[in-house]
Protein backbone atom coordinates (compact mmCIF):
# COMPACT_ATOMS: atom_id res chain seq x y z
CA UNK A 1 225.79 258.04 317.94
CA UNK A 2 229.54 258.58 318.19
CA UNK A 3 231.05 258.75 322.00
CA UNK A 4 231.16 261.46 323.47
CA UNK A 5 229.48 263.83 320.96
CA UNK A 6 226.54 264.67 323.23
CA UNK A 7 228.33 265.35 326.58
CA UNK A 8 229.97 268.83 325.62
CA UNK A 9 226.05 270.11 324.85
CA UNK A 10 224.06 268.03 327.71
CA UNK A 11 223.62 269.12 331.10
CA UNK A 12 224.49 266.12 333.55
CA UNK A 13 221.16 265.03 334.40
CA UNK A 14 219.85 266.07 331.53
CA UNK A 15 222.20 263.31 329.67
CA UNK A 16 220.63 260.67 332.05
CA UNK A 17 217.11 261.59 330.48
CA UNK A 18 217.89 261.33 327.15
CA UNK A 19 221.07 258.78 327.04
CA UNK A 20 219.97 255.82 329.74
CA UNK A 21 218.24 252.34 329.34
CA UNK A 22 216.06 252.68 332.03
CA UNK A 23 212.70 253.26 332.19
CA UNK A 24 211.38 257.21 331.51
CA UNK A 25 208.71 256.50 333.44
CA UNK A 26 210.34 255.28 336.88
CA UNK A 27 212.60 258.62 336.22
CA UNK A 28 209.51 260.87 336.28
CA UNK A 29 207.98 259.50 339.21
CA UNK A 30 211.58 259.43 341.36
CA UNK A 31 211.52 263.16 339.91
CA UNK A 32 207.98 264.44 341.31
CA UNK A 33 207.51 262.09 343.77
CA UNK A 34 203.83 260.98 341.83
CA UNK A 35 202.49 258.79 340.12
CA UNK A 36 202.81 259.40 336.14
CA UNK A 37 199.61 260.00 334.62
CA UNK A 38 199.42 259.14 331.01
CA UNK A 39 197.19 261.59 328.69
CA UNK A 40 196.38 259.50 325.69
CA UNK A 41 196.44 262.05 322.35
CA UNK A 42 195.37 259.46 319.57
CA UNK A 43 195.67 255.81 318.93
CA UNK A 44 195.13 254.42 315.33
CA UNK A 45 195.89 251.70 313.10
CA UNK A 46 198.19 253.07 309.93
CA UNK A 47 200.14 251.19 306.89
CA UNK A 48 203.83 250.59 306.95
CA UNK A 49 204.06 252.53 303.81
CA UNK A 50 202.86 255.46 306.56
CA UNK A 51 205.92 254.87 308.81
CA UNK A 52 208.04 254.85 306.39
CA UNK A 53 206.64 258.25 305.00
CA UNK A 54 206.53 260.26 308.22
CA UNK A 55 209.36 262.89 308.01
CA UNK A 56 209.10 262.71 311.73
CA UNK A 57 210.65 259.28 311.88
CA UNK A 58 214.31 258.95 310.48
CA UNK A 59 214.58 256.17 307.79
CA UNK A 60 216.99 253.74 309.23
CA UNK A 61 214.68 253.90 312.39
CA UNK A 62 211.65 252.72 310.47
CA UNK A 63 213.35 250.17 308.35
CA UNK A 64 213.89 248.25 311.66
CA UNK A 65 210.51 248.11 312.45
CA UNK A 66 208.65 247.91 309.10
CA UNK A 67 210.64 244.93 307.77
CA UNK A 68 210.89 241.91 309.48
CA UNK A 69 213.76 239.13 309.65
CA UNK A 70 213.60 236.35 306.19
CA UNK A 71 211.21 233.48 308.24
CA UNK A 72 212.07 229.68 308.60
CA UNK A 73 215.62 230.70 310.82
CA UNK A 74 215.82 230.14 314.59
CA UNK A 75 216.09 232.83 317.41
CA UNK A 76 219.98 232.85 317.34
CA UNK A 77 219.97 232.71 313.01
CA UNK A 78 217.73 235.84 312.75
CA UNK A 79 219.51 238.14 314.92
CA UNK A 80 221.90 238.04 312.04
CA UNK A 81 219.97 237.80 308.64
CA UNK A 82 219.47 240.42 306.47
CA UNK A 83 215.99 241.82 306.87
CA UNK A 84 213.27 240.53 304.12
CA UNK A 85 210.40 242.82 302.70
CA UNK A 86 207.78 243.62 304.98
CA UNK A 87 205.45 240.99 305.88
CA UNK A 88 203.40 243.59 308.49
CA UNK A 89 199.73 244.47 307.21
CA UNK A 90 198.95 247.49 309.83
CA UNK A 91 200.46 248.63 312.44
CA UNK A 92 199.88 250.73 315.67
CA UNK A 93 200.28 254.38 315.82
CA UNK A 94 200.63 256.02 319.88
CA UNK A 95 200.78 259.32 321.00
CA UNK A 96 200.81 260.55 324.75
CA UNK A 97 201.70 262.80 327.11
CA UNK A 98 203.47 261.74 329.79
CA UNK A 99 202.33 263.98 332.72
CA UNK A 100 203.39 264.97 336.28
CA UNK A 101 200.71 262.99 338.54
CA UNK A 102 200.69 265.69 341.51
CA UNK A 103 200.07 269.22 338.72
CA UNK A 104 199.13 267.51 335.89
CA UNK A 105 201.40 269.36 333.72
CA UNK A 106 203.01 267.54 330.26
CA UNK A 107 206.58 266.38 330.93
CA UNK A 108 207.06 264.33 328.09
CA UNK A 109 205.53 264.04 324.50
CA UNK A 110 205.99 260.14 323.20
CA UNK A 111 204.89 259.01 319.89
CA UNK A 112 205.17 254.99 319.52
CA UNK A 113 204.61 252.90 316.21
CA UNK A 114 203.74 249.20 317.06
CA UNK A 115 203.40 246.16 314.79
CA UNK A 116 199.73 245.35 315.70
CA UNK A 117 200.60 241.87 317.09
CA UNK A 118 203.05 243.48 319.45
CA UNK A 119 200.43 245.95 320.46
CA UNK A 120 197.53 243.22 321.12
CA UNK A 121 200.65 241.04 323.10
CA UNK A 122 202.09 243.45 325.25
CA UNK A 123 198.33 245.01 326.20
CA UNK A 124 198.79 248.03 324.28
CA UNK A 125 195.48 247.42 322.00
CA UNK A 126 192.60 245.90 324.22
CA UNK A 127 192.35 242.52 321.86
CA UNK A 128 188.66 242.35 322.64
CA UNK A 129 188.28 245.98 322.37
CA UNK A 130 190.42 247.58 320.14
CA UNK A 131 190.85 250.27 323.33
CA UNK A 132 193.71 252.34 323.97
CA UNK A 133 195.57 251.74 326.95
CA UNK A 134 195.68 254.40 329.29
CA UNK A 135 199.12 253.12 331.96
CA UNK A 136 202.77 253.65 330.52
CA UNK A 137 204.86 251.41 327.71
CA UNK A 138 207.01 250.55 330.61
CA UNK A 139 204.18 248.80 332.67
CA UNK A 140 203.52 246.84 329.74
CA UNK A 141 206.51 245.05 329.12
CA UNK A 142 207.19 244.91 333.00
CA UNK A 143 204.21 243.05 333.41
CA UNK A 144 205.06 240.65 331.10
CA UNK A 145 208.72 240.33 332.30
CA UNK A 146 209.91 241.18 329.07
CA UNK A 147 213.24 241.25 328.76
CA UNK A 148 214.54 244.30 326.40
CA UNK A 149 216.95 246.61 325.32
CA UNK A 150 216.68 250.48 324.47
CA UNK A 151 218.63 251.31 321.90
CA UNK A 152 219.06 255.10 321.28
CA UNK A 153 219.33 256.35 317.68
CA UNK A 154 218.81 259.88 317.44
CA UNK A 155 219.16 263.01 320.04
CA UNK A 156 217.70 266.08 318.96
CA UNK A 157 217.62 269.92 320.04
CA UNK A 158 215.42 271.99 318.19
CA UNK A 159 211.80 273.79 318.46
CA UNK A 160 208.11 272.12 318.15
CA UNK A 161 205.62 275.18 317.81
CA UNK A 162 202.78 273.05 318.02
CA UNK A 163 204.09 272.06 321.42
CA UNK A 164 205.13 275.41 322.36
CA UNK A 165 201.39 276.04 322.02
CA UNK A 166 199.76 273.28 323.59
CA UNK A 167 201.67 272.86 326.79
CA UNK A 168 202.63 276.21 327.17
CA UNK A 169 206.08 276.68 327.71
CA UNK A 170 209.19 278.04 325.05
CA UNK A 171 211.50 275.77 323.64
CA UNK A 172 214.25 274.21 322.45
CA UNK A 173 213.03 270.85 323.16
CA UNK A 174 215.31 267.36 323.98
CA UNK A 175 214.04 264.60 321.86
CA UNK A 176 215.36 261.54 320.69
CA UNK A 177 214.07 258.71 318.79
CA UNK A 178 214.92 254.93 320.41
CA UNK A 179 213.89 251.59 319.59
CA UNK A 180 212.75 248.74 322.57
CA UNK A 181 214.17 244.97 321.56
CA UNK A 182 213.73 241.84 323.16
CA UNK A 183 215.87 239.17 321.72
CA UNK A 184 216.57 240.27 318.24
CA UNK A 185 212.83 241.36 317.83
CA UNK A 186 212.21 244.88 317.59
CA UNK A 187 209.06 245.77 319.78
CA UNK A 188 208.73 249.49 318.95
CA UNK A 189 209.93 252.54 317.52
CA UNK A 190 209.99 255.65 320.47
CA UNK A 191 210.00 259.41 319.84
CA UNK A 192 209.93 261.41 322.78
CA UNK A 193 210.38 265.62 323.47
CA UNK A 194 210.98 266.53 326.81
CA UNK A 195 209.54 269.33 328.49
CA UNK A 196 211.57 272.65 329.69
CA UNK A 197 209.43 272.44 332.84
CA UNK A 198 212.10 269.43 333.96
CA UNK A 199 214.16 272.09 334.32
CA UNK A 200 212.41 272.26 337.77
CA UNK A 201 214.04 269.14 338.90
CA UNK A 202 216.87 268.34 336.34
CA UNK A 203 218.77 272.23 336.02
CA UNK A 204 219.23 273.97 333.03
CA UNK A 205 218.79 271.83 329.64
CA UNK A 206 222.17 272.59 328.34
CA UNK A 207 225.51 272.36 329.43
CA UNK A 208 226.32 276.11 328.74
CA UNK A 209 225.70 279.31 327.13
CA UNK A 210 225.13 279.39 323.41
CA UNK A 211 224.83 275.17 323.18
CA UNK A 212 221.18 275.22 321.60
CA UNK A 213 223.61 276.73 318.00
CA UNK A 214 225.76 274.08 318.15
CA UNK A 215 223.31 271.16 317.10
């Protein structure tokens, strides 16, 4: 994203949410003083071929995920080869709600798409299971003291009916689609809406009247 070209439309805090590295999770529970509570929506296995077709997921976004780095190169080497057709057979498909631990109400929509060896690794697939975890992304890679990096790609504004309806509230909705790294391994692919009831803790969504018609 070019400098600068969110501020003018983003409230303050608001620009915290969407445009910092740390962890959404630790920023909801500073916010309501509780403990997130994560709702888990659906967890399935789906083909690359499925990523790739999602209209929800922007194409350069998937490409880093879907195709992996040409093997036989060390660490240092791949962080800067061209990246090789897909050798990923299935991968993980995530979708939660990210919920206020005190009311229970949704604060944050997140739909993740795993390679399933990252999944099984970081304890997001139960490897004896196949079970969903039911704790936040965040935990996961804290736990294992992985080291990443969140790299945002995409900020949107815009409305979700079918969240309108099942949380209840009126858009527009902040989203924005990220990726987590460690090294020069991509872990996941992020999309996340945030709720107008932040609003309750954050201020208004926008920076000023009229912004929602200028994205």
């Amino acid at each position: 994203m070019r400098r600068g070209a969110v501020a003018p439309l983003v409230a303050p805090p608001w620009r915290v949410m969407l445009l910092s590295d740390g962890s959404v999770t630790r920023h909801l529970t500073l916010l309501t003083d509780a403990k997130v509570h994560v709702d888990v929506l659906a967890q399935r296995l789906v083909a690359p071929g499925d990523v790739a077709a999602d209209p929800s997921v922007p194409a350069d976004v998937a490409d880093v995920l879907t195709r992996v780095p040409n093997s036989g190169r060390d660490a240092d080497d791949a962080a800067v080869s061209s990246p090789s057709s897909s050798s990923v057979a299935k991968m993980v498909h995530r979708e939660v709600d990210l919920c206020d631990g005190a009311s229970g109400a949704p604060l944050v929509y997140a739909s993740s798409w795993w390679t399933e060896s990252a999944a099984t690794a970081y304890g997001i697939v139960d490897g004896a299971t196949g079970a969903a975890s039911d704790r936040p992304v965040w935990n996961h890679l804290s736990d294992a003291k992985t080291e990443r990096y969140r790299e945002v790609r995409r900020v949107y504004l815009g409305n979700a009916p079918a969240l309108e309806a099942a949380w209840g509230v009126r858009g527009p909705f902040w989203a924005r689609h990220y990726i987590f790294w460690s090294g020069a391994q991509p872990l996941c692919v992020i999309y996340e809406v945030f709720s107008p009831e932040l609003e309750r803790f954050l201020g208004a969504r926008t920076a000023g009247t009229g912004a929602e018609d200028k994205i």
